[in-house]
N, C-alpha and C. Protein backbone atom coordinates (compact mmCIF):
# COMPACT_ATOMS: atom_id res chain seq x y z
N UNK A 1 -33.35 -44.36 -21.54
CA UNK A 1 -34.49 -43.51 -21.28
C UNK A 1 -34.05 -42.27 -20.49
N UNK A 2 -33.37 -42.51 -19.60
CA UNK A 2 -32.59 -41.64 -18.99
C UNK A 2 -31.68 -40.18 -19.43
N UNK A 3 -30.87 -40.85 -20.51
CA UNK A 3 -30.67 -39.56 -21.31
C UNK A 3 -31.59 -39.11 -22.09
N UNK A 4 -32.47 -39.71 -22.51
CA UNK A 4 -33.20 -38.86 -23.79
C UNK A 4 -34.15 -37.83 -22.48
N UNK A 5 -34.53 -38.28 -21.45
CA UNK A 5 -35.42 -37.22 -21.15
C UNK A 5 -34.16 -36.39 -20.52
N UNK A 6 -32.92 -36.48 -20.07
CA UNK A 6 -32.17 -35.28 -20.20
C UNK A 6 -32.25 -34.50 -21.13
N UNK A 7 -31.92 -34.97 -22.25
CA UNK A 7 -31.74 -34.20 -23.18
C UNK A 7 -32.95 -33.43 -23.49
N UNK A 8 -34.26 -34.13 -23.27
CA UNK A 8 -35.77 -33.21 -23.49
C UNK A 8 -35.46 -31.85 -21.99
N UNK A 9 -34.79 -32.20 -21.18
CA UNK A 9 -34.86 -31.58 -19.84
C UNK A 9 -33.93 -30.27 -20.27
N UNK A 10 -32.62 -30.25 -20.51
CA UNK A 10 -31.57 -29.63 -20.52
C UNK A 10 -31.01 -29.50 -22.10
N UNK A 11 -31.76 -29.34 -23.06
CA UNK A 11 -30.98 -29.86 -24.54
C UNK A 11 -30.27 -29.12 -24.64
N UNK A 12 -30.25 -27.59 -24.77
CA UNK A 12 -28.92 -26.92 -25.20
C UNK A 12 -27.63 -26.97 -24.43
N UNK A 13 -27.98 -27.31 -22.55
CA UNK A 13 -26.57 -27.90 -22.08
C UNK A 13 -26.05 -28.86 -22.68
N UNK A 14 -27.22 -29.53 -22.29
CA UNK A 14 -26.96 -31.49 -22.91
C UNK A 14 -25.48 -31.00 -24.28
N UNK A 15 -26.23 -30.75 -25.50
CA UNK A 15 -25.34 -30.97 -26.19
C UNK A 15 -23.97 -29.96 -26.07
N UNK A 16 -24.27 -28.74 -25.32
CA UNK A 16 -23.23 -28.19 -24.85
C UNK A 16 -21.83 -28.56 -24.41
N UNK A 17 -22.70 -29.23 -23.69
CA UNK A 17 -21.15 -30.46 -22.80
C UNK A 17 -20.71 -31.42 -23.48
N UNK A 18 -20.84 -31.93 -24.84
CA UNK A 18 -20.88 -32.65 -25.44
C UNK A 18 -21.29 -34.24 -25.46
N UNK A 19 -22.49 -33.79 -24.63
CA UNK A 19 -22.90 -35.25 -24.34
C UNK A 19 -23.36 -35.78 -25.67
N UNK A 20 -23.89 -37.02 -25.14
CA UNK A 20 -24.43 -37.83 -26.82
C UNK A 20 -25.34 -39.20 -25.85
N UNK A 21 -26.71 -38.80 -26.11
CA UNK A 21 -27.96 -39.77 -25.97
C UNK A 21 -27.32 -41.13 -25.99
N UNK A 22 -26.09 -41.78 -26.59
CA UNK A 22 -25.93 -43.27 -26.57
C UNK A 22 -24.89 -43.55 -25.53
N UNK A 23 -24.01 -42.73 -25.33
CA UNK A 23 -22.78 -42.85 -24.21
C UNK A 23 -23.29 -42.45 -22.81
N UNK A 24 -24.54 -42.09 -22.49
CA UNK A 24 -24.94 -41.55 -21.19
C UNK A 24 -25.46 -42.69 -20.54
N UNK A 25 -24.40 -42.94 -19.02
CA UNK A 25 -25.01 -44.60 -18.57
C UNK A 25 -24.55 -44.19 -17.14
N UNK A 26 -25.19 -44.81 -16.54
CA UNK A 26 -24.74 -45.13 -14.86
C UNK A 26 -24.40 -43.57 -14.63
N UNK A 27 -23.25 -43.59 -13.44
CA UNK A 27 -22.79 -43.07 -12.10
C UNK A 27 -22.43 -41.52 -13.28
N UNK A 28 -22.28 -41.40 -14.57
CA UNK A 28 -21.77 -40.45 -15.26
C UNK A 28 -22.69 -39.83 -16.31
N UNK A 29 -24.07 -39.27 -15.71
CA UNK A 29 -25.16 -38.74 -16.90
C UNK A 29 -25.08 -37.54 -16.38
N UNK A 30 -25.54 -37.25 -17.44
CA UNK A 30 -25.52 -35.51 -17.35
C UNK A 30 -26.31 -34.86 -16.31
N UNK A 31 -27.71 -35.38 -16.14
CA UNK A 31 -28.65 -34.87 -15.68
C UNK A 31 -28.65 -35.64 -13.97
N UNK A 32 -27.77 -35.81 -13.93
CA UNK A 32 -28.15 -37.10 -12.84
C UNK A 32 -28.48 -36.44 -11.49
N UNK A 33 -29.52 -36.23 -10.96
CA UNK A 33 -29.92 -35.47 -9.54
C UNK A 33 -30.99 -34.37 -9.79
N UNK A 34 -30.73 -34.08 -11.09
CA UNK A 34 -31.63 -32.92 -11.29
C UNK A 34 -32.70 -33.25 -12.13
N UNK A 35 -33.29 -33.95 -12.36
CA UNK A 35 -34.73 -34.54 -13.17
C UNK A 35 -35.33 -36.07 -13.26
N UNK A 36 -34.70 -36.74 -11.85
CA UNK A 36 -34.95 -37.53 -11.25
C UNK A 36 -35.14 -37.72 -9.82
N UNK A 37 -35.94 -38.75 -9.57
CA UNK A 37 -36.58 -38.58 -8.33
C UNK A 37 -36.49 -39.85 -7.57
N UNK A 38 -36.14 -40.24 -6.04
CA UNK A 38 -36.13 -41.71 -5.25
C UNK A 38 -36.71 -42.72 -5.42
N UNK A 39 -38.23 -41.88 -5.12
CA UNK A 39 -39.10 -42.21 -4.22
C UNK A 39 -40.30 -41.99 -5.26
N UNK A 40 -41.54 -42.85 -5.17
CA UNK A 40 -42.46 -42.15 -5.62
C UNK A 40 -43.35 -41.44 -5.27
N UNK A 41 -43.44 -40.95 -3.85
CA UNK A 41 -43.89 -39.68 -3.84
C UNK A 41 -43.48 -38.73 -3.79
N UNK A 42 -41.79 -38.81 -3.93
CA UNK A 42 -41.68 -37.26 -4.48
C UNK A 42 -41.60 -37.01 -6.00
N UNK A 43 -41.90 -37.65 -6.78
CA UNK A 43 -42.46 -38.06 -7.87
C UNK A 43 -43.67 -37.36 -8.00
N UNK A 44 -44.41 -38.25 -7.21
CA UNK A 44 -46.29 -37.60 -7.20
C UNK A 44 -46.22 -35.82 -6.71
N UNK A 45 -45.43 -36.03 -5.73
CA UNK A 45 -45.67 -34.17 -5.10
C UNK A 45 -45.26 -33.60 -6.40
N UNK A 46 -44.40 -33.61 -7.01
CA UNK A 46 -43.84 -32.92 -7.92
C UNK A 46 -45.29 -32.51 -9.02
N UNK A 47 -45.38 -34.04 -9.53
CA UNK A 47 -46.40 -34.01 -10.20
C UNK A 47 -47.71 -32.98 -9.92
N UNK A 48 -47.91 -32.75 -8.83
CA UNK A 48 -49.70 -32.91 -8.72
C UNK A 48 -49.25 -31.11 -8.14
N UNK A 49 -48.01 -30.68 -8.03
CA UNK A 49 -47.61 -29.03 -7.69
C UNK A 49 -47.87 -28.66 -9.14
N UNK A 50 -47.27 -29.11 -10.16
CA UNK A 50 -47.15 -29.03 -11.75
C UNK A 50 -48.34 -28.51 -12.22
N UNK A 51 -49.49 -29.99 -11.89
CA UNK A 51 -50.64 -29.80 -12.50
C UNK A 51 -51.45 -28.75 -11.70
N UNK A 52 -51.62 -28.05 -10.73
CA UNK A 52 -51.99 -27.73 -10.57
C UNK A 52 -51.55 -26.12 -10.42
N UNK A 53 -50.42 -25.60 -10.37
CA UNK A 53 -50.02 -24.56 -11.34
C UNK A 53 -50.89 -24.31 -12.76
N UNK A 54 -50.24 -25.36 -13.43
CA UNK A 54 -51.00 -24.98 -15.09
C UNK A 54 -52.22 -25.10 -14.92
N UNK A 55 -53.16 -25.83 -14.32
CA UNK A 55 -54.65 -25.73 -14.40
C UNK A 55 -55.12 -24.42 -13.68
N UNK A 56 -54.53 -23.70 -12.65
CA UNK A 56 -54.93 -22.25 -12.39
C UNK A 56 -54.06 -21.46 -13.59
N UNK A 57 -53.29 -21.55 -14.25
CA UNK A 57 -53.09 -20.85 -15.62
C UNK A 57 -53.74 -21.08 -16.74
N UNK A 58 -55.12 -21.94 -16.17
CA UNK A 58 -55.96 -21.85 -17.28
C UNK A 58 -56.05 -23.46 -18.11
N UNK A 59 -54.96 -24.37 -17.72
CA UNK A 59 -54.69 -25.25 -18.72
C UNK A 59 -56.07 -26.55 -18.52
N UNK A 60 -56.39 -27.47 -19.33
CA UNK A 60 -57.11 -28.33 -19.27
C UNK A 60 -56.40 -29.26 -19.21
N UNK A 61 -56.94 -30.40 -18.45
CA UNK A 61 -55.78 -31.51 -18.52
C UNK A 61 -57.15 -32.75 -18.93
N UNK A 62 -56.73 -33.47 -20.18
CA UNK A 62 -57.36 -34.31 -20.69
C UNK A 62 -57.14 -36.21 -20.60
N UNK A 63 -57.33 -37.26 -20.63
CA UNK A 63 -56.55 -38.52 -21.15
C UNK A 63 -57.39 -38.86 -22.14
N UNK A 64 -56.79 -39.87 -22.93
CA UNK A 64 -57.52 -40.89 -24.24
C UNK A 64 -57.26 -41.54 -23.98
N UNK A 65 -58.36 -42.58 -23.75
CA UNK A 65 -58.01 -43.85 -23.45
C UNK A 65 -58.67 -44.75 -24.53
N UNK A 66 -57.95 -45.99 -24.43
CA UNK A 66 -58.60 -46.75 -25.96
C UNK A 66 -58.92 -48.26 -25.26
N UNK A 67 -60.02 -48.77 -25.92
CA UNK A 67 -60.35 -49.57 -25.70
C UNK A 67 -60.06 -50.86 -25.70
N UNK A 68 -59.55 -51.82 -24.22
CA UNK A 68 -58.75 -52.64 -24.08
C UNK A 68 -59.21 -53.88 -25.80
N UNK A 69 -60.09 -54.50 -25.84
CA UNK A 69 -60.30 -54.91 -26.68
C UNK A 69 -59.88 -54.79 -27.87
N UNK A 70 -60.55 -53.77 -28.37
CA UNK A 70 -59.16 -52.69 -29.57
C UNK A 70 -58.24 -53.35 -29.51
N UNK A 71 -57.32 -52.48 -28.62
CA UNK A 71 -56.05 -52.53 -28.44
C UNK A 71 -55.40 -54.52 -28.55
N UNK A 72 -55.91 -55.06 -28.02
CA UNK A 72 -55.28 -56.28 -27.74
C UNK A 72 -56.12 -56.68 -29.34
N UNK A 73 -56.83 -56.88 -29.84
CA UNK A 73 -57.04 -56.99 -31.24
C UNK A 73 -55.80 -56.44 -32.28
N UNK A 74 -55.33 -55.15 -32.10
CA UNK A 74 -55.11 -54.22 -32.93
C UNK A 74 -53.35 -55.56 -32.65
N UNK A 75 -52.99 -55.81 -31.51
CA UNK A 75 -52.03 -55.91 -31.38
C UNK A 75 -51.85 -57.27 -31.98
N UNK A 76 -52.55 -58.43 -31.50
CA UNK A 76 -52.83 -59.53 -32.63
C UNK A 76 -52.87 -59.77 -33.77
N UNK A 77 -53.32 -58.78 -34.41
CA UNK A 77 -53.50 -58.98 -35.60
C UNK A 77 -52.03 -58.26 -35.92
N UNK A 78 -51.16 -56.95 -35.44
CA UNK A 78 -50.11 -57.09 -36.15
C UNK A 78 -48.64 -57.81 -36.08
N UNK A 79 -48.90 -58.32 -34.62
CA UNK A 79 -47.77 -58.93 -34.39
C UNK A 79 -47.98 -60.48 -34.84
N UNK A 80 -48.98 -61.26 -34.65
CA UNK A 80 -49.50 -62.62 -35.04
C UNK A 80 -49.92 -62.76 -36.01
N UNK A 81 -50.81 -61.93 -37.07
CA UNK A 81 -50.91 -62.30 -38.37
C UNK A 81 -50.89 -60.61 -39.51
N UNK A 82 -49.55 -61.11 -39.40
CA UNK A 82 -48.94 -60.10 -40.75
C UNK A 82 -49.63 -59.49 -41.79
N UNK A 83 -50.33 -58.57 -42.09
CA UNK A 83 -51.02 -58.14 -43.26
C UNK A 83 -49.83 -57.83 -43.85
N UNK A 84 -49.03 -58.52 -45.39
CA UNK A 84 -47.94 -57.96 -46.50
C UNK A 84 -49.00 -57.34 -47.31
């Protein structure tokens, strides 16, 4: 998970350096310090500076949420009984 959101973070370095999404592990990732965070609130600060930048640039910030029921149905039925 780690490299792929490098690579969403940095892609034209990323592949610059010749990294590769499957060899990126431990003490030797590309991104390592710069698009990760300790703690979770510096996590949240980050976050909530973000959103609130783009929402004075105008942005809307929305969720969809789906209905637990649904969902745990939807998931039953495809993992427990197979429609072929």
């Amino acid at each position: 998970m780690a490299a792929i959101l490098c690579y969403l973070f940095k892609p034209r370095e990323f592949l610059a350096a010749g990294r590769n999404i499957i060899t990126e592990s431990g003490e030797i990732r590309f991104c390592k310090n710069h698009n990760e965070y300790n703690s979770g609130d510096q996590n949240r600060q980050l976050t909530i500076s973000v959103l609130e930048e783009k929402m004075a640039d105008g942005w809307e910030i929305f969720t969809v949420v789906r209905d637990p029921l649904d969902r745990f149905l939807s998931a039953y039925l495809d993992k427990c009984i197979r429609w072929e």
